[in-house]
C-alpha atoms as a PDB file:
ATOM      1  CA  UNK A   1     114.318 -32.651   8.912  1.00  0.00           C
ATOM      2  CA  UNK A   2     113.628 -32.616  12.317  1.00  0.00           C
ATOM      3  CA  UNK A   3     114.767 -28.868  12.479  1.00  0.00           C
ATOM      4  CA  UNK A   4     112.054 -28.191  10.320  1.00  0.00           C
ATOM      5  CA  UNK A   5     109.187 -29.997  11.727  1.00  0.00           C
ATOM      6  CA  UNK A   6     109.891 -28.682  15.039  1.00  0.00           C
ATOM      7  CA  UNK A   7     109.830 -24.493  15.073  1.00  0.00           C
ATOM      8  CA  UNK A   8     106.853 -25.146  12.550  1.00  0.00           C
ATOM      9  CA  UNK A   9     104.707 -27.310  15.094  1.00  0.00           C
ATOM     10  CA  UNK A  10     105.947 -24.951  17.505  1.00  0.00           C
ATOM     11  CA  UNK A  11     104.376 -21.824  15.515  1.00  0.00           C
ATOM     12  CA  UNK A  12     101.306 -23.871  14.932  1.00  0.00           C
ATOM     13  CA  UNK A  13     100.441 -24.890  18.620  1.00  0.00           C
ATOM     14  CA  UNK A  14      99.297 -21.678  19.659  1.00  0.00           C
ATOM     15  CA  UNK A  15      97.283 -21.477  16.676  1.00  0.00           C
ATOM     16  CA  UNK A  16      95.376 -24.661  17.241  1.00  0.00           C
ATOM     17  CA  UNK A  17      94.899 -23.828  20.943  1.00  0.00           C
ATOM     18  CA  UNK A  18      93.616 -20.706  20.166  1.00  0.00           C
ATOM     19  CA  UNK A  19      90.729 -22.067  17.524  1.00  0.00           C
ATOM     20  CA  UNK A  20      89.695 -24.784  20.367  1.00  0.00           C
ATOM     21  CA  UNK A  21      89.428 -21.969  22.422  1.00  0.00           C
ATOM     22  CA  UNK A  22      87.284 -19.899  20.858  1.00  0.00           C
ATOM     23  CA  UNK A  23      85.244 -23.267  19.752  1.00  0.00           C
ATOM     24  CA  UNK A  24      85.204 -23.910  23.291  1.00  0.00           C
ATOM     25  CA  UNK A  25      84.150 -20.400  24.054  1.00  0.00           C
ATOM     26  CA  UNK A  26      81.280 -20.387  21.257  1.00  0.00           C
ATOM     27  CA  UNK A  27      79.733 -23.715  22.597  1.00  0.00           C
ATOM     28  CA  UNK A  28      77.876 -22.089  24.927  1.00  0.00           C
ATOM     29  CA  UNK A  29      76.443 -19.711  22.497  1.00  0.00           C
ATOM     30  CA  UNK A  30      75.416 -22.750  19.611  1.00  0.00           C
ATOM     31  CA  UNK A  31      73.864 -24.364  23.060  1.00  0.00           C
ATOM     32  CA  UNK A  32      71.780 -20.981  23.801  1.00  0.00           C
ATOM     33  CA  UNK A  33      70.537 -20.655  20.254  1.00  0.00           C
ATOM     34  CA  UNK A  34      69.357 -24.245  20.022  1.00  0.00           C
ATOM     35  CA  UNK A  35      67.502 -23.743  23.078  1.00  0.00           C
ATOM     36  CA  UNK A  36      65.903 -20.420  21.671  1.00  0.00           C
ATOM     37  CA  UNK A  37      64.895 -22.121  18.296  1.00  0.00           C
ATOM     38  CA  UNK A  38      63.476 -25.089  20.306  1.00  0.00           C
ATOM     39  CA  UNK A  39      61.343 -22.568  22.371  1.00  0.00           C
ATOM     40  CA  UNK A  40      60.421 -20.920  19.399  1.00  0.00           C
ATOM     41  CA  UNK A  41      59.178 -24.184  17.736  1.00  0.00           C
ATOM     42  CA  UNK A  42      56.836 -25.083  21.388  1.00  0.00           C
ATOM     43  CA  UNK A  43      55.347 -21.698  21.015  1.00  0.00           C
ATOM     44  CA  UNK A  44      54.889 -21.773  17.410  1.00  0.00           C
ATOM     45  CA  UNK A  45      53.362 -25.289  18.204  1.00  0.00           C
ATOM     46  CA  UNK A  46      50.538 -24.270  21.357  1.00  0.00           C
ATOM     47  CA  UNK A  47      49.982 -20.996  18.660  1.00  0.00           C
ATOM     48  CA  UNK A  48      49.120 -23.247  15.981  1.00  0.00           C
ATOM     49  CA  UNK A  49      47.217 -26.009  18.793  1.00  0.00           C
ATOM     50  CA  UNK A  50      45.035 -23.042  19.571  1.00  0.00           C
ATOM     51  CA  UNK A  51      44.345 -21.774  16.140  1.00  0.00           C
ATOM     52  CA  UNK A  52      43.416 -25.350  15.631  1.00  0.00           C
ATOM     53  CA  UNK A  53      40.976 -25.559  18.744  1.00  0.00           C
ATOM     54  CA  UNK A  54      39.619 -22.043  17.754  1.00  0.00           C
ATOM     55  CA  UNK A  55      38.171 -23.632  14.131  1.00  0.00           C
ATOM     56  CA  UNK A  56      37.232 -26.322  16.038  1.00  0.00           C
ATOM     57  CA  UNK A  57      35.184 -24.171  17.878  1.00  0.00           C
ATOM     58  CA  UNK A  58      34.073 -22.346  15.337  1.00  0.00           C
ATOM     59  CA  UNK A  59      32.906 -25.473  12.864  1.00  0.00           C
ATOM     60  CA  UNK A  60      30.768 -26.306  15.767  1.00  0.00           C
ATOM     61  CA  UNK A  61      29.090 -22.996  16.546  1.00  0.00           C
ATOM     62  CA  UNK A  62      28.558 -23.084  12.470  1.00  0.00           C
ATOM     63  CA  UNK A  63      27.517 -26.991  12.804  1.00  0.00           C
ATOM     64  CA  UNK A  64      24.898 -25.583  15.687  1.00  0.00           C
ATOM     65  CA  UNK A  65      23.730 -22.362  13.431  1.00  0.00           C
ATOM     66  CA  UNK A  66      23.188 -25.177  10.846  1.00  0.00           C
ATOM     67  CA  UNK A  67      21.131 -27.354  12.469  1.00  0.00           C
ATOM     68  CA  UNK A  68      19.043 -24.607  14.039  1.00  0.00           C
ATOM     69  CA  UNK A  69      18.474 -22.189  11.163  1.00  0.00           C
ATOM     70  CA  UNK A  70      15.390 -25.447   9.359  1.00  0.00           C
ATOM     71  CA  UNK A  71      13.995 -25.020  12.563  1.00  0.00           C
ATOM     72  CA  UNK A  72      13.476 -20.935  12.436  1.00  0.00           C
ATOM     73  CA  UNK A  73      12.582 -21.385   8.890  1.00  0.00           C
ATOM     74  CA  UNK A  74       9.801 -24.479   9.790  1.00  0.00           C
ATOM     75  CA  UNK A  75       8.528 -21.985  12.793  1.00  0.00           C
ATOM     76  CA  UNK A  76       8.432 -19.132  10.773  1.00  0.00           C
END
């Protein structure tokens, strides 16, 4: 039985090797990606902070027009 086992392992080995390998070889790659997506997300985050800040500065420009357009209207 041994006979068998043997040449069979034997034709398998190289196979294994070769898809840790290329695993190996590809880790790098899955590592660069993540990276990517993860600077992708920050930017997408500070885009989205600064929209925020933007309507932030806009409800209080509108908040200001508010308040000041009774007091043209009392003048006038």
């Amino acid at each position: 039985m041994n006979y068998v086992i043997s040449p069979l392992d034997y034709a398998i080995s190289p196979v294994v090797y070769t898809i840790l390998l290329v695993d190996y070889a590809t880790s790098p790659v899955g590592y660069a990606i993540s990276c990517v997506d993860y600077a992708i997300t920050s930017v997408n985050y500070a885009i989205s902070s600064v929209g925020f800040e933007i309507s932030c500065v806009g409800y209080a420009i509108s908040s200001v027009d508010y308040a000041i357009l009774p007091m043209e209207c009392y003048q006038g």
